[in-house]
Protein backbone atom coordinates (compact mmCIF):
# COMPACT_ATOMS: atom_id res chain seq x y z
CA UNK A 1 -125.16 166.68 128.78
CA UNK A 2 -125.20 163.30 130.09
CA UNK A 3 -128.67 162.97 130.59
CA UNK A 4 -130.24 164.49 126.95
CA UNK A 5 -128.12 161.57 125.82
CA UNK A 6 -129.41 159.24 127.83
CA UNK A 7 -132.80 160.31 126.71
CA UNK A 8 -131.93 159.81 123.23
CA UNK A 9 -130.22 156.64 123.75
CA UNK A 10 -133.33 155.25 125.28
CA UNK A 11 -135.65 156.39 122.07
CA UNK A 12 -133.26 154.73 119.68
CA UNK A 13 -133.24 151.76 122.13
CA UNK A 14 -137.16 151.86 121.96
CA UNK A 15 -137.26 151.63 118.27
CA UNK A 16 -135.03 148.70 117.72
CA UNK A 17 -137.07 146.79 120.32
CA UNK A 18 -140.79 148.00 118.27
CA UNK A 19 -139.21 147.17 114.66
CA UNK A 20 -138.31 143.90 116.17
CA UNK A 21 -141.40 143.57 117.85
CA UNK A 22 -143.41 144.55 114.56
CA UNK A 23 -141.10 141.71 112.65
CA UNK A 24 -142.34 139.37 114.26
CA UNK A 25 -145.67 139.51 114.84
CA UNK A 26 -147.27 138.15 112.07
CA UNK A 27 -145.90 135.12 113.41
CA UNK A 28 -146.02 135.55 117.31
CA UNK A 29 -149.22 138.21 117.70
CA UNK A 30 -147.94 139.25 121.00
CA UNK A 31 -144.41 140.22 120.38
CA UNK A 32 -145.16 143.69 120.47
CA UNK A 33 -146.35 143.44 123.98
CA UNK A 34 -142.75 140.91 124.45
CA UNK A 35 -140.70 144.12 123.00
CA UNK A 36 -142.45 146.35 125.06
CA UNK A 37 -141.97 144.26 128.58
CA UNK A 38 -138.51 143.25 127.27
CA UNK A 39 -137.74 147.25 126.38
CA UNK A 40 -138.68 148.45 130.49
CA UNK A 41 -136.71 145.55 131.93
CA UNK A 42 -133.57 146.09 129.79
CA UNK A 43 -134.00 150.35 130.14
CA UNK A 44 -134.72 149.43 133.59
CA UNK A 45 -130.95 147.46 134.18
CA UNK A 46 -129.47 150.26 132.31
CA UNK A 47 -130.77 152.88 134.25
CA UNK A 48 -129.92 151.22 137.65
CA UNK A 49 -126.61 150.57 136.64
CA UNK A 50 -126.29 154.33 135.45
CA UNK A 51 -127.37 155.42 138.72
CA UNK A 52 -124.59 152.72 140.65
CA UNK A 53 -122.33 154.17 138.70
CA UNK A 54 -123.20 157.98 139.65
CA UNK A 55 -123.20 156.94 143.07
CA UNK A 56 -120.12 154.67 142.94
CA UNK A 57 -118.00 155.92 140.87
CA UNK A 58 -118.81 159.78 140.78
CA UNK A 59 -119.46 160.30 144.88
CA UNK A 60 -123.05 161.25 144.17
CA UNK A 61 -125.11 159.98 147.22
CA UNK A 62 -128.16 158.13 146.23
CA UNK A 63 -130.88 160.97 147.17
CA UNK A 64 -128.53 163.36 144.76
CA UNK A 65 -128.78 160.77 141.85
CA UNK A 66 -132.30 159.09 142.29
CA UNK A 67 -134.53 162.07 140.85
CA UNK A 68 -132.05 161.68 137.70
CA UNK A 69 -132.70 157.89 137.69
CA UNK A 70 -136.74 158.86 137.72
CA UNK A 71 -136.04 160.89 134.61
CA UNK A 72 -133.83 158.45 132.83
CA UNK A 73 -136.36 155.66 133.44
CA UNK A 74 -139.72 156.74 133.87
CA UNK A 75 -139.78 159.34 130.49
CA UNK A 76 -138.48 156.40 128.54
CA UNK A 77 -140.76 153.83 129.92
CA UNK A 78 -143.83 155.64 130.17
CA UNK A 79 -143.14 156.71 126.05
CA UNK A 80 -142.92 153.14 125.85
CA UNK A 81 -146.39 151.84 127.17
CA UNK A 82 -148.15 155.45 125.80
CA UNK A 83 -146.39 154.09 121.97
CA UNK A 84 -147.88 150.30 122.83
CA UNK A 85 -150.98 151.62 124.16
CA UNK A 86 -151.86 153.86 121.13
CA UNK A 87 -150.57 152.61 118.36
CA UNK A 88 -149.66 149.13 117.96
C-alpha cells in the first residue's frame, strides 16, 4: 500500500512543480525546464531517503529495497520529462 501512495504522492508533487513552472514563465521562459530539473532532484532525495529508511529502519537489505526505489523514482521521473517533452 505503501508504494501506490508513493506513486500518487509523486504525481501531485509533479503538478505543483508544472503550475509553478507555468506561473512563471511568462517572465522566466525556461522555468518549466527549472520545475522539471528541480521536480527529479527533489523526487530523487525523497526516494533515496525512502529507500534508507526501508533499509534502516525496516531491516530490508538494499538488493530487497532497490527494485522498489527504481519504481518509486524512475515512473515518476520519466512521467516527468515524457509531460515536459510533449506538452509544455
Amino acid at each position: 500500500m505503501r508504494t501506490p501512495l508513493f506513486l500518487l504522492t509523486a504525481l501531485l508533487l509533479l503538478a505543483a512543480f508544472l503550475i509553478l513552472g507555468r506561473l512563471f514563465s511568462s517572465n522566466y521562459p525556461a522555468a518549466n525546464t527549472v520545475a522539471t530539473v528541480a521536480y527529479v532532484a527533489v523526487w530523487l532525495a525523497i526516494a533515496a531517503f525512502n529507500m534508507w529508511t526501508g533499509v534502516a529502519k525496516a531491516g530490508y537489505s538494499v538488493a530487497e529495497e532497490l527494485p522498489i526505489f527504481a519504481l518509486i523514482f524512475l515512473v515518476p521521473a520519466a512521467v516527468a520529462i515524457l509531460v515536459r517533452w510533449r506538452f509544455l
